[in-house]
Structures are given as C-alpha cells and as structure tokens.
N, C-alpha and C. Protein backbone atom coordinates (compact mmCIF):
# COMPACT_ATOMS: atom_id res chain seq x y z
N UNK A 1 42.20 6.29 2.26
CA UNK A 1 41.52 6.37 0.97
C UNK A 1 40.24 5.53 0.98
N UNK A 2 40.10 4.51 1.75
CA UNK A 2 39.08 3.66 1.48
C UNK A 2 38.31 3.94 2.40
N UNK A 3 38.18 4.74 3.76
CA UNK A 3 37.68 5.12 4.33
C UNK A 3 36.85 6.21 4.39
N UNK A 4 37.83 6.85 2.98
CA UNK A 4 36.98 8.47 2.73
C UNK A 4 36.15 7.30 1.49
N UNK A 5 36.02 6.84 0.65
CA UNK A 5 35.18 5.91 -0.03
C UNK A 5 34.15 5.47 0.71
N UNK A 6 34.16 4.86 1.99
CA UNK A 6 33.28 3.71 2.34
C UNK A 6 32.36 5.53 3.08
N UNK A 7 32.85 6.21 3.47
CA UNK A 7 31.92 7.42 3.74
C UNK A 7 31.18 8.11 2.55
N UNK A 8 32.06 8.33 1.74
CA UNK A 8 31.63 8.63 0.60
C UNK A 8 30.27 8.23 0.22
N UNK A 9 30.30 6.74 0.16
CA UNK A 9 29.03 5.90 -0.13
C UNK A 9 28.04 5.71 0.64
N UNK A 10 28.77 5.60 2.08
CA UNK A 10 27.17 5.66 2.70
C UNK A 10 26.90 7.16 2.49
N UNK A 11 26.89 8.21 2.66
CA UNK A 11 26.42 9.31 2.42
C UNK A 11 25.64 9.89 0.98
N UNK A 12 26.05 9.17 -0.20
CA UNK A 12 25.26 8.50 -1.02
C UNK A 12 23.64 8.08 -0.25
N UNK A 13 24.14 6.50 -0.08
CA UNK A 13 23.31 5.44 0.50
C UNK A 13 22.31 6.27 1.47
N UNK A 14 22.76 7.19 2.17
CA UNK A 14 21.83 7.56 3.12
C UNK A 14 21.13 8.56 2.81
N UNK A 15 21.62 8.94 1.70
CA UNK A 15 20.83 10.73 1.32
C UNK A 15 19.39 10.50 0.99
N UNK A 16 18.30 10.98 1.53
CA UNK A 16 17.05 10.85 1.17
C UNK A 16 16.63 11.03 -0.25
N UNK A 17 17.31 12.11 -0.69
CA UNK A 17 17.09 12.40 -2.17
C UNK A 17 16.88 11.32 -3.10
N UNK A 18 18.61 10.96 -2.57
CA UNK A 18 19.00 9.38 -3.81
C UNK A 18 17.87 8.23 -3.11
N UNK A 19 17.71 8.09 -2.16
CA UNK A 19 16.63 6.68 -1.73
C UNK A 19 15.52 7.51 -2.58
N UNK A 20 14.98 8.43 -2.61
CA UNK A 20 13.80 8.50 -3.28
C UNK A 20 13.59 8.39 -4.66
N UNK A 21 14.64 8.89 -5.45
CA UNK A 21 15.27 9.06 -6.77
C UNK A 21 15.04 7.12 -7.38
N UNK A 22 16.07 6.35 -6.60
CA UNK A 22 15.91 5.03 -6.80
C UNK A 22 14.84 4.50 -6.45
N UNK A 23 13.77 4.81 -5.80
CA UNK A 23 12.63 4.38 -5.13
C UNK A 23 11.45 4.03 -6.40
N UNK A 24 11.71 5.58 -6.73
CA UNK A 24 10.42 5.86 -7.47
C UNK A 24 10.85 5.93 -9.22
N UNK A 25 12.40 5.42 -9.46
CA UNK A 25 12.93 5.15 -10.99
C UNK A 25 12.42 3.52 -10.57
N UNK A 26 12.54 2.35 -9.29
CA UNK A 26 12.44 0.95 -9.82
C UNK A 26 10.86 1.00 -9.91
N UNK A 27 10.22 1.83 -9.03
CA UNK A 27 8.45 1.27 -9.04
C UNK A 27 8.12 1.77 -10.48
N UNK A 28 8.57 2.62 -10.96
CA UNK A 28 8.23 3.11 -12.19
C UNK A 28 8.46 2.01 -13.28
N UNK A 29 9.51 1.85 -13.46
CA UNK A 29 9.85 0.70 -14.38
C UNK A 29 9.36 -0.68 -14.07
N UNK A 30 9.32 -1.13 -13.09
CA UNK A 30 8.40 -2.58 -12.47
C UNK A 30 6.76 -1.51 -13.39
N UNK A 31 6.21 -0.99 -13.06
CA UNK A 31 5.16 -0.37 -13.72
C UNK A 31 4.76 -0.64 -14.85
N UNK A 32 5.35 0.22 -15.53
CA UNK A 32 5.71 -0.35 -16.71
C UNK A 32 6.14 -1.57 -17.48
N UNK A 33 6.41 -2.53 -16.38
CA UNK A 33 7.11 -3.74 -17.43
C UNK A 33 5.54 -4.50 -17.15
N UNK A 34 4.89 -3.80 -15.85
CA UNK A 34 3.94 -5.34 -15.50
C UNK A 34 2.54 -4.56 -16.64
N UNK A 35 2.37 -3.62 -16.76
CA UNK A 35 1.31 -3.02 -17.70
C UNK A 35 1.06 -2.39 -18.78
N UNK A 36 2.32 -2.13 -19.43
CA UNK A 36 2.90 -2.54 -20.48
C UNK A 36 3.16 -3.47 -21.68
N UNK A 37 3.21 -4.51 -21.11
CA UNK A 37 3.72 -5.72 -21.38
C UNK A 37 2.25 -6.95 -22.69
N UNK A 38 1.16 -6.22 -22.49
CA UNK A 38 0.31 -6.28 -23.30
C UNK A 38 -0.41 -7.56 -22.44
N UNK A 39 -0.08 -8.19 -21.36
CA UNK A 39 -0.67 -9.53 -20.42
C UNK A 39 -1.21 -8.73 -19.37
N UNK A 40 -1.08 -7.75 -18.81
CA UNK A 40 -1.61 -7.88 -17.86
C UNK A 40 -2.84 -6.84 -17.52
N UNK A 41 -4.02 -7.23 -18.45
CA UNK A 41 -5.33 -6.40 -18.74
C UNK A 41 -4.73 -5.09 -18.46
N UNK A 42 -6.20 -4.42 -18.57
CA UNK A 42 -6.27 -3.20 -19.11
C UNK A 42 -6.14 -1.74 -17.71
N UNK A 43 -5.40 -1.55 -17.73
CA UNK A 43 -4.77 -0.84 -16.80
C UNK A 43 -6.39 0.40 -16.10
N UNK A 44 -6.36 1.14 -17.45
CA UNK A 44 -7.53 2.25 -17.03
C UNK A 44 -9.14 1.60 -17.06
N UNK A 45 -9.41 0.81 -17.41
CA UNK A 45 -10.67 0.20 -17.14
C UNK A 45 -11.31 1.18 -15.79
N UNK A 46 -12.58 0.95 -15.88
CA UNK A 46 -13.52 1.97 -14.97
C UNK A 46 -14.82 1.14 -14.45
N UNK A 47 -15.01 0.96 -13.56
CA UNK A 47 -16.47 0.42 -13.11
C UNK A 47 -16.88 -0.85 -13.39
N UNK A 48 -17.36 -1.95 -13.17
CA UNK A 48 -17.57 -3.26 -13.47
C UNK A 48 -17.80 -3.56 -14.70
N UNK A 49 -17.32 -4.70 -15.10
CA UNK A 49 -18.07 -5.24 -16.37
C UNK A 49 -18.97 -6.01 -16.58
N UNK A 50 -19.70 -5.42 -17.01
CA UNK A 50 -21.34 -5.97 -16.85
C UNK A 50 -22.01 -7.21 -17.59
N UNK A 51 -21.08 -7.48 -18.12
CA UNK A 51 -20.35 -9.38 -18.92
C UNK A 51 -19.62 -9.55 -17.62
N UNK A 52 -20.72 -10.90 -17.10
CA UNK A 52 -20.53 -11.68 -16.06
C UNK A 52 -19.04 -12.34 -16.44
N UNK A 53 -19.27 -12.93 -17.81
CA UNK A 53 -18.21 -13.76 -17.98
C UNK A 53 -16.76 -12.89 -17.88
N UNK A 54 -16.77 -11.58 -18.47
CA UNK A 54 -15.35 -10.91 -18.27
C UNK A 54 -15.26 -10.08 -16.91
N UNK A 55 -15.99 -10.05 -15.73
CA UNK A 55 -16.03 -9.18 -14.54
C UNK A 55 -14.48 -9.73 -13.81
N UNK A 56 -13.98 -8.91 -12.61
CA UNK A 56 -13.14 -8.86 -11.93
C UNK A 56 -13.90 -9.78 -11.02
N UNK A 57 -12.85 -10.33 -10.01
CA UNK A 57 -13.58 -10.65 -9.00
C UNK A 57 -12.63 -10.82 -7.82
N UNK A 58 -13.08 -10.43 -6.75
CA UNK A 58 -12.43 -10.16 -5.68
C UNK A 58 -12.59 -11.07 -4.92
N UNK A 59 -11.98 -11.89 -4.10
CA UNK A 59 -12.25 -13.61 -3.39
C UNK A 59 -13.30 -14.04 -4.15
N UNK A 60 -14.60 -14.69 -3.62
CA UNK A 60 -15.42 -15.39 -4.49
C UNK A 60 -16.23 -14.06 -5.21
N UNK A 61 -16.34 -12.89 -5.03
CA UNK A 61 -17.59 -11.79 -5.55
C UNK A 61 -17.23 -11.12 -6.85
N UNK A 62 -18.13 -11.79 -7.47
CA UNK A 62 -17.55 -11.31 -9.10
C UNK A 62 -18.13 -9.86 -9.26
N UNK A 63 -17.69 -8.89 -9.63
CA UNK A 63 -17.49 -7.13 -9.67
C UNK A 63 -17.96 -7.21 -10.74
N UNK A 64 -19.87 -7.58 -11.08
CA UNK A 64 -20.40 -7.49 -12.57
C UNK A 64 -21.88 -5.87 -12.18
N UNK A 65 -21.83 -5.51 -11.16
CA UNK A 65 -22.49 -4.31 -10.99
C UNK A 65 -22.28 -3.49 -10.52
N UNK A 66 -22.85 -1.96 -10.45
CA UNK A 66 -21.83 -1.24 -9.64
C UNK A 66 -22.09 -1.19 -7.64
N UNK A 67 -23.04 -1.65 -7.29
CA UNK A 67 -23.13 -2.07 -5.64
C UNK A 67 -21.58 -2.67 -4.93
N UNK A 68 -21.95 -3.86 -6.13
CA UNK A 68 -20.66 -4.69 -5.84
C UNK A 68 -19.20 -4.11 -5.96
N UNK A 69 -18.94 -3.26 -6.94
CA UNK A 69 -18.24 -2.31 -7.06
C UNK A 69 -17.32 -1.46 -6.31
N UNK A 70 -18.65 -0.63 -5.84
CA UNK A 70 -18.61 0.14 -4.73
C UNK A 70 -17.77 -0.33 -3.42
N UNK A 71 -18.52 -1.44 -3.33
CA UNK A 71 -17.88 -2.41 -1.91
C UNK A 71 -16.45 -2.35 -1.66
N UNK A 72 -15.89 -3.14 -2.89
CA UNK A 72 -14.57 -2.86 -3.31
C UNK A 72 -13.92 -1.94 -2.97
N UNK A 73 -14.29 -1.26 -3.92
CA UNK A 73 -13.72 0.52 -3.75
C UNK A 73 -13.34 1.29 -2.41
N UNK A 74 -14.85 0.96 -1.63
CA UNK A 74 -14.53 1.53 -0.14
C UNK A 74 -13.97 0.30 0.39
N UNK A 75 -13.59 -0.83 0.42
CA UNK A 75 -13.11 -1.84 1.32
C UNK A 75 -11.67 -1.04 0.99
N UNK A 76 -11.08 -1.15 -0.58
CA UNK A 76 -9.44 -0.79 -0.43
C UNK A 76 -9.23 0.53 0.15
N UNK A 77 -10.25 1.71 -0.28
CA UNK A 77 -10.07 2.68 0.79
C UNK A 77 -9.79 2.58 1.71
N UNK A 78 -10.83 1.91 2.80
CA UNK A 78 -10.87 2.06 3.87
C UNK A 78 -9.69 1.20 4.66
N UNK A 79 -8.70 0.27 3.79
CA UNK A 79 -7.80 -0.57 4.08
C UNK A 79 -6.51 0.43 4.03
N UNK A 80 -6.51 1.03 3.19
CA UNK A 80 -5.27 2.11 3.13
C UNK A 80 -4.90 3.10 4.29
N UNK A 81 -6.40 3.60 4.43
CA UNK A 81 -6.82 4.54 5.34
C UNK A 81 -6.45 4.20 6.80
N UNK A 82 -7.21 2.88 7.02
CA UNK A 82 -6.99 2.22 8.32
C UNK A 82 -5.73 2.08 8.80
N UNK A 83 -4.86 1.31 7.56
CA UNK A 83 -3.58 1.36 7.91
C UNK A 83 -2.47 2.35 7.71
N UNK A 84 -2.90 3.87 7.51
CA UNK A 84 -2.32 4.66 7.70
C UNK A 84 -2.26 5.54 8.70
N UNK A 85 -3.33 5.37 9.34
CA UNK A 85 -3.87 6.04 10.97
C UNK A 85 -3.31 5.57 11.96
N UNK A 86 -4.01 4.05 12.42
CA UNK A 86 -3.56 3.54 13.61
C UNK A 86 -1.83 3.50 13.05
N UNK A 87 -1.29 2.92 12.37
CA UNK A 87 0.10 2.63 12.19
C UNK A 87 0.88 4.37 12.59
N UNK A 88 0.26 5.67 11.89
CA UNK A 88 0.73 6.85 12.73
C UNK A 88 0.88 7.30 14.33
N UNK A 89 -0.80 6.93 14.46
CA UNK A 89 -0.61 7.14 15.94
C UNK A 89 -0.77 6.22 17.15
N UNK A 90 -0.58 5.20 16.64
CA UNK A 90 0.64 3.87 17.38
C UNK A 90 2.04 4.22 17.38
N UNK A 91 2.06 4.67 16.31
CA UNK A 91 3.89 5.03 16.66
C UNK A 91 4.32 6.19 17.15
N UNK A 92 3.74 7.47 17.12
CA UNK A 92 4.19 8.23 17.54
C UNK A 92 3.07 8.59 19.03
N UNK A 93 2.11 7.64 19.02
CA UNK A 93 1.65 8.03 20.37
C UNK A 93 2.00 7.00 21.54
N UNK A 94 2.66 5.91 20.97
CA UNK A 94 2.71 4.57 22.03
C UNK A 94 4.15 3.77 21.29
N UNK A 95 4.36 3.39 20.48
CA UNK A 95 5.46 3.06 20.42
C UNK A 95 6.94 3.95 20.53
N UNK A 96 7.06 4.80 20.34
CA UNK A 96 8.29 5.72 20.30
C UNK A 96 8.57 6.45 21.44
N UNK A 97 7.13 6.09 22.48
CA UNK A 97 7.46 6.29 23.68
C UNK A 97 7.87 5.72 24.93
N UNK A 98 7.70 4.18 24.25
CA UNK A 98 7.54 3.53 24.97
C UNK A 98 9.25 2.71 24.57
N UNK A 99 9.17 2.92 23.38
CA UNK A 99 10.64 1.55 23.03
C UNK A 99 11.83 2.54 23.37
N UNK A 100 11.95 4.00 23.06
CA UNK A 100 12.86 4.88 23.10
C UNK A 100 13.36 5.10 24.44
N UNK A 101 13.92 5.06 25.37
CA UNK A 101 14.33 4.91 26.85
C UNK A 101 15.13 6.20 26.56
N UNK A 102 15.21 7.59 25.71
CA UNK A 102 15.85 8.83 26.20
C UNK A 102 14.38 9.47 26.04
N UNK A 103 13.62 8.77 25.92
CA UNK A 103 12.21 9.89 25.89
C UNK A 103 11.49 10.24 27.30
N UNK A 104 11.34 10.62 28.26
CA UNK A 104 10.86 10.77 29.54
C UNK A 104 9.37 11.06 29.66
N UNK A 105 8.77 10.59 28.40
CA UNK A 105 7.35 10.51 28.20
C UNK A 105 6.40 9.59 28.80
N UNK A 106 5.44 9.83 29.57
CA UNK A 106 4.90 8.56 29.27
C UNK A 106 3.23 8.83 28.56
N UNK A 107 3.23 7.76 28.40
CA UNK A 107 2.00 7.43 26.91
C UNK A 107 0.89 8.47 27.83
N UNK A 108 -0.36 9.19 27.61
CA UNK A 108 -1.73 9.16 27.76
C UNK A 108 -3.04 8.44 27.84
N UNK A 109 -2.20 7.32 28.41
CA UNK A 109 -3.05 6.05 28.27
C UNK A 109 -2.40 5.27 29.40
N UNK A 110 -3.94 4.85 29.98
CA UNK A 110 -3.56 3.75 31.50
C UNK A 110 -2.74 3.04 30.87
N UNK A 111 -1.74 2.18 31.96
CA UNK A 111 -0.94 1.55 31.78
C UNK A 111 -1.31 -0.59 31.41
N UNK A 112 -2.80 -0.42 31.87
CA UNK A 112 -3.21 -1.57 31.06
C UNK A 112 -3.52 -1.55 29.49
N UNK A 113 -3.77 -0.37 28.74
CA UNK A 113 -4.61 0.11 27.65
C UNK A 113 -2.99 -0.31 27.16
N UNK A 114 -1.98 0.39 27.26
CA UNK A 114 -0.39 0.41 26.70
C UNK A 114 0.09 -1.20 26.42
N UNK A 115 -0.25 -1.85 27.23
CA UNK A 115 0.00 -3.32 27.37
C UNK A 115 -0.84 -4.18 26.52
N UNK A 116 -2.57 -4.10 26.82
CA UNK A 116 -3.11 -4.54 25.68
C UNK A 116 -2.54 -4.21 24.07
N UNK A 117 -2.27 -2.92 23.89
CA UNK A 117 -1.85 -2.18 22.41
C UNK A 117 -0.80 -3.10 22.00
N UNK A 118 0.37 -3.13 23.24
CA UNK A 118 1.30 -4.00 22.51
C UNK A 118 0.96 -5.24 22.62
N UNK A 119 0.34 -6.26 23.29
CA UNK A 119 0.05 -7.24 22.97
C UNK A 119 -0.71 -7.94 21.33
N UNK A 120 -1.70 -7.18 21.07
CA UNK A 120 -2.61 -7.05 19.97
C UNK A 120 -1.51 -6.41 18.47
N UNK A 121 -0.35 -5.79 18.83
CA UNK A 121 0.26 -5.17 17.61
C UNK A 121 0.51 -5.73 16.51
N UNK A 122 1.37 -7.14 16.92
CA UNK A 122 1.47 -7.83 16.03
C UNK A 122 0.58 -8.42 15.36
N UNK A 123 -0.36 -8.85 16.14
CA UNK A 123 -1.55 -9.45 15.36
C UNK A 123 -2.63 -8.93 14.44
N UNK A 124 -2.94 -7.26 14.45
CA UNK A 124 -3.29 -6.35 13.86
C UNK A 124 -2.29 -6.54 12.80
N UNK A 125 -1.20 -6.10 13.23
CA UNK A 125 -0.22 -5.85 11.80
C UNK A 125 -0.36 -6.28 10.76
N UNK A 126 -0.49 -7.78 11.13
CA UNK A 126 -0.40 -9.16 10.14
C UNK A 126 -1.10 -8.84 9.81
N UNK A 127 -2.59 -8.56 10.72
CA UNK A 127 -4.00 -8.88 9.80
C UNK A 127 -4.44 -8.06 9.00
N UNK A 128 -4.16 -6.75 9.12
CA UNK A 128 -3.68 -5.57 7.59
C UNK A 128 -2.76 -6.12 6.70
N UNK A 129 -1.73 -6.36 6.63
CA UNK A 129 -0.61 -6.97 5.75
C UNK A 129 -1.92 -7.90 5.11
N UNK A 130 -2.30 -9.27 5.76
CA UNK A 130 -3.05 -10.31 5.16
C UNK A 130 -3.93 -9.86 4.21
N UNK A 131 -4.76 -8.49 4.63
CA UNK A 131 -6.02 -8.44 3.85
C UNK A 131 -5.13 -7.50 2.72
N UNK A 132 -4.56 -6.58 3.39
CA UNK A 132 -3.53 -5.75 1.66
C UNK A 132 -3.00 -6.99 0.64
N UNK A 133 -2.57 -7.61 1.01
CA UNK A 133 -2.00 -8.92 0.40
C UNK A 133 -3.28 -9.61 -0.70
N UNK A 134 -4.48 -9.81 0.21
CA UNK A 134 -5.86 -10.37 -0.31
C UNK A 134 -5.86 -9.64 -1.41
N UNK A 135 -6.01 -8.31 -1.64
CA UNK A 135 -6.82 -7.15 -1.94
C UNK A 135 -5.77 -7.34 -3.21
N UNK A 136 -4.51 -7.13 -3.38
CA UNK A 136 -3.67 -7.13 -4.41
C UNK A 136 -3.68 -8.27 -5.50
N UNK A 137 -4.09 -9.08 -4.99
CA UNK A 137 -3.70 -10.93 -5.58
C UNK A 137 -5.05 -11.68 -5.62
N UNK A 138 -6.43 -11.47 -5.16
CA UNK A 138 -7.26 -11.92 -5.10
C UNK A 138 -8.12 -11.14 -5.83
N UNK A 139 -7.73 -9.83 -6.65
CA UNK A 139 -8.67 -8.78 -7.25
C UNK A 139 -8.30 -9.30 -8.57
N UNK A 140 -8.60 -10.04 -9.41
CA UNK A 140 -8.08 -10.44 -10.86
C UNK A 140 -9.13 -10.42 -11.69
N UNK A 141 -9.07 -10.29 -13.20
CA UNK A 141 -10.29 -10.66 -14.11
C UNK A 141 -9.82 -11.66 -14.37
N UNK A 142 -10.84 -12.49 -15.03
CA UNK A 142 -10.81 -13.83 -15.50
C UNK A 142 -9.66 -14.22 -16.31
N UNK A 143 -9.15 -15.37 -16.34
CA UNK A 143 -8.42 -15.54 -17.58
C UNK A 143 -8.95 -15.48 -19.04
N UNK A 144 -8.00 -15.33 -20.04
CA UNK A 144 -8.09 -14.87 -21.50
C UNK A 144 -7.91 -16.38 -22.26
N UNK A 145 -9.50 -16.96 -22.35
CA UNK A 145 -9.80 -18.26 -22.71
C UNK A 145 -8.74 -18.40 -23.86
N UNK A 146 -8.31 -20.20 -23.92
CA UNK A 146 -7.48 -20.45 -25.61
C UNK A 146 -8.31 -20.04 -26.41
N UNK A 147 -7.27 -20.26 -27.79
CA UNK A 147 -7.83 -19.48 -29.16
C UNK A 147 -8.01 -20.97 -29.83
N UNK A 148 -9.07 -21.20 -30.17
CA UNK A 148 -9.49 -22.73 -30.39
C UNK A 148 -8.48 -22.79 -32.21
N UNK A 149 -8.64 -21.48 -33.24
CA UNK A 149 -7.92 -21.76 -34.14
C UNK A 149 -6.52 -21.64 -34.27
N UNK A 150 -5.61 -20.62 -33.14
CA UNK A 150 -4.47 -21.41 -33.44
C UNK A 150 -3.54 -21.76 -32.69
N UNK A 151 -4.42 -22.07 -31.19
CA UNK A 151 -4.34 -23.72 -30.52
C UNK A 151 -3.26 -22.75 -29.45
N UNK A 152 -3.53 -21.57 -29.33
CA UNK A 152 -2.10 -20.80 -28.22
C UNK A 152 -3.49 -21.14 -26.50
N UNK A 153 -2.56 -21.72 -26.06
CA UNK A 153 -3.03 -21.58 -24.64
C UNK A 153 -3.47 -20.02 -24.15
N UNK A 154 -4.91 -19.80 -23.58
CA UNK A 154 -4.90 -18.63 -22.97
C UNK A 154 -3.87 -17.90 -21.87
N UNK A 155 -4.13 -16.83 -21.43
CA UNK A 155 -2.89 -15.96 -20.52
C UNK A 155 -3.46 -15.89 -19.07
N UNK A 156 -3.10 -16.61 -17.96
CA UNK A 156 -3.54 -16.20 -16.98
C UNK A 156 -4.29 -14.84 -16.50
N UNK A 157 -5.12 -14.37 -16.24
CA UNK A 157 -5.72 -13.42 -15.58
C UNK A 157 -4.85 -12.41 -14.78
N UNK A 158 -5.00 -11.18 -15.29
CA UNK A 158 -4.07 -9.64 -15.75
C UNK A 158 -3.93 -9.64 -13.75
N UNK A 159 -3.50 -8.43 -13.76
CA UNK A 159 -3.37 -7.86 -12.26
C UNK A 159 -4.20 -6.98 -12.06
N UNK A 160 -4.52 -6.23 -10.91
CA UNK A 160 -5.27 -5.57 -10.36
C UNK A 160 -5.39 -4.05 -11.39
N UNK A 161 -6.38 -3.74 -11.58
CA UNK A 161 -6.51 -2.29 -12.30
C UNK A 161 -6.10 -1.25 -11.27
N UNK A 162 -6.14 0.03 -11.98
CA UNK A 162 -5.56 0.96 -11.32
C UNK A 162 -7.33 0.81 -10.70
N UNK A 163 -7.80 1.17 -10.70
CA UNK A 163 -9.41 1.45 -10.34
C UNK A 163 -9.73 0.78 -9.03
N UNK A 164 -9.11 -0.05 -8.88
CA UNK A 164 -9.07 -0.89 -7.55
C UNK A 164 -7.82 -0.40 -6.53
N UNK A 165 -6.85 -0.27 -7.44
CA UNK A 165 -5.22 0.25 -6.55
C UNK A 165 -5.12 1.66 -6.18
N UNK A 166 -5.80 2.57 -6.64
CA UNK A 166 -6.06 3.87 -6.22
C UNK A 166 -6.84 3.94 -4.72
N UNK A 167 -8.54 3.88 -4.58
CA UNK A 167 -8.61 4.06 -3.99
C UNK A 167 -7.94 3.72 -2.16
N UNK A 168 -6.79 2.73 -2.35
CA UNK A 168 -5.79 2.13 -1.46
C UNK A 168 -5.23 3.10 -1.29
N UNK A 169 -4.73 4.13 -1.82
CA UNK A 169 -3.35 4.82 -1.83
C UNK A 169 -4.01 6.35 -1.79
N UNK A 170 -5.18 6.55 -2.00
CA UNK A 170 -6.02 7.52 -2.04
C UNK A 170 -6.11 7.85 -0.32
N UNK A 171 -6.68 6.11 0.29
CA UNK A 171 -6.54 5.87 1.68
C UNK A 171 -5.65 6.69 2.86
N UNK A 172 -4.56 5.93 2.07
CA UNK A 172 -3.29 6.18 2.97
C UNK A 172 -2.89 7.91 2.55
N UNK A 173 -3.14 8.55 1.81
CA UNK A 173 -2.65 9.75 1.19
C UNK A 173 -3.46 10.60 2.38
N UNK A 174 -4.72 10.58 2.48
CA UNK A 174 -5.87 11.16 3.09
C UNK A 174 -5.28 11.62 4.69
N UNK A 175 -4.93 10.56 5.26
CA UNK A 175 -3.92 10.77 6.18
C UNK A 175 -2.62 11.07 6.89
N UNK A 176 -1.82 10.49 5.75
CA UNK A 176 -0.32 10.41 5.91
C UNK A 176 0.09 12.05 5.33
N UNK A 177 -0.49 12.71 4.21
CA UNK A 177 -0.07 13.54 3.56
C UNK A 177 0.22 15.03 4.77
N UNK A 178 -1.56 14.78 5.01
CA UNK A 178 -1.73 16.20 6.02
C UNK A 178 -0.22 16.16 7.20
N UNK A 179 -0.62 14.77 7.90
CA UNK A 179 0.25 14.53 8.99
C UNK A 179 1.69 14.68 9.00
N UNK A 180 2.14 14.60 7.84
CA UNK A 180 3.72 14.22 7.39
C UNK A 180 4.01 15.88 7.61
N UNK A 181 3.26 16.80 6.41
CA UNK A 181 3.44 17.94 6.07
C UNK A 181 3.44 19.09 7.50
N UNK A 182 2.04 18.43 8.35
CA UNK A 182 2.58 18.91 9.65
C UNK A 182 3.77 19.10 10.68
N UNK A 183 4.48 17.78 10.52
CA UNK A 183 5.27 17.27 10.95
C UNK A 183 6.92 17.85 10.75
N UNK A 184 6.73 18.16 9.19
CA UNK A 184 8.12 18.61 8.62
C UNK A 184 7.89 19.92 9.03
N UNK A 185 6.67 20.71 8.94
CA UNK A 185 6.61 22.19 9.49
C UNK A 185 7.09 22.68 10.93
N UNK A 186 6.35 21.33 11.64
CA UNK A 186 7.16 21.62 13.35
C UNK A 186 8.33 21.61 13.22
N UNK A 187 9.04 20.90 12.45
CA UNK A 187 10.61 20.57 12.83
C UNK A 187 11.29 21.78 12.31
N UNK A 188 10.37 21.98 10.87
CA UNK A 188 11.68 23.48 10.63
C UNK A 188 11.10 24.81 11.30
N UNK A 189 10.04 24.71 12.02
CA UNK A 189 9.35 25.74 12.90
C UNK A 189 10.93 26.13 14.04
N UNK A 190 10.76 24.65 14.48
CA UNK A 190 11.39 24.13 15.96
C UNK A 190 13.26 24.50 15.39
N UNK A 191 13.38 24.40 14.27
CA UNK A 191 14.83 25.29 13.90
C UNK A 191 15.08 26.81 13.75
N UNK A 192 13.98 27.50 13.54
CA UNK A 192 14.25 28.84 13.27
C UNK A 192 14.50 29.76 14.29
C-alpha cells in the first residue's frame, strides 16, 4: 500500500504538467504580492524619467534620458540572450558529450578548445549569474522621500520595472523558443 503511494507521488512529482502548473501558479502569485502590494513602484512605467530626482538607476547611471535608456535595455537583452545561447550550445554541443560516457560522440572541437571550455565554465557561469543578479537588484528608482507632515518614514526604493525585466526574457525567448520547438519536433519526428 505504501509503495503504490510513494509511486503514486512521485509520478505526481515528476509529471511535467504538474511542475509547470506549480511553477507558473507560485511565480504568479510572488508577482502579484511584490507589485501589487502598492511599495513596489510602478510596474508599467515606460522610458526614463526625465526628473533627475525620480530616474531609475542602474549601478551608479541614473536612467534620466533615453541614450541612457537604451543602454540598459540592450545590456538586459543582450544578457538574456547571451545566456541563453552559449548555455544551449555548451550543453548540447560539449557538455552532454563529454560528461555522458553512453554517448560515443566526440565534441567537433580540438581536444585543447574542449578543455579550455571546461576550464573557463564555471567562471563564465558565475559571471552571468553575477551580472543577472546586478541587473535585478541594482536597477531601482529612488526611494519615496518621508512625509515631513505626518512624520511616516519613506519606503525603500520599488523593484525593477517590467521595462527593464522584459527585454531579459525577450533575450532568452529569441533563442531558447526556436531551439526548444526544434528539438521537441526531432524527437516526435524520431517516434513516428
């Protein structure tokens, strides 16, 4: 009995459906609680604010024109993007051939080029993680000065707008989408 249970559940646990189902019910609700919540600025905002004093600012570069803007925009692009490419075809061109010992592949790449790749992996990794990390937590508008008449301490400075978090995911979409969709086509090609 507890055995047809403990199967029961992982088969649950493992069904892609339900991981996606729960995936995209907690990001939704985390969503909602963080922009929602009336603290954490203004979600749809568009293009810099051209009041120095209320602009975004990303490490030290305050986002009060649209040049500066721009920068932004294509930096998280191009951060999404970046790390949706090499991370694809690192793995399916050099790692999965290389860690998998039933694969009888070997890479298309001299055998020093394979060695550098993995040497450098980790340290790439991080250093995407670091700057996604930057990009999320270092993109803030100013804080929401006290109210001198009735003495409430201001609210720390909101989270990242969608306007900044899109073109990230815009990034990674650009690549991952085509590739994925390819991918599921070979396999049910490769069944029929």
């Amino acid at each position: 009995m507890i055995i047809i249970m403990n199967n029961r559940i992982k088969e649950i646990l493992w069904n892609p459906i339900f991981a996606w189902s729960v995936f995209w019910t907690l990001i939704t609700s985390l969503f909602i609680y963080l922009y929602l919540d009336g603290k954490s600025g203004n979600l749809f905002d568009f293009g810099p604010n051209l009041d120095s004093s209320k602009s975004a600012k990303f490490l030290d570069l305050k986002i009060d024109n649209w040049p500066k803007w721009y920068i932004v925009i294509w930096f998280s692009f191009f951060l999404g993007f970046i790390h949706s490419y090499l991370g694809t075809v690192r793995y399916n061109g050099l790692d999965r051939i290389i860690q998998q010992n039933t694969l009888n592949t070997i890479p298309k790449i001299p055998k020093y080029w394979a060695k550098l790749m993995m040497i450098t992996k980790p340290i790439g990794g991080k250093l995407i993680w670091i700057l996604q990390i930057l990009m999320l937590t270092n993109l803030k508008k100013p804080p929401i000065p006290d109210n001198d008449l009735t003495g409430e301490k201001g609210e720390p400075g909101g989270t990242p707008e969608l306007q900044y978090i899109l073109p990230n995911l815009v990034g990674y979409m650009i690549w991952d989408i085509p590739y994925d969709f390819y991918k599921v086509d070979l396999k049910y090609l490769l069944k029929k």
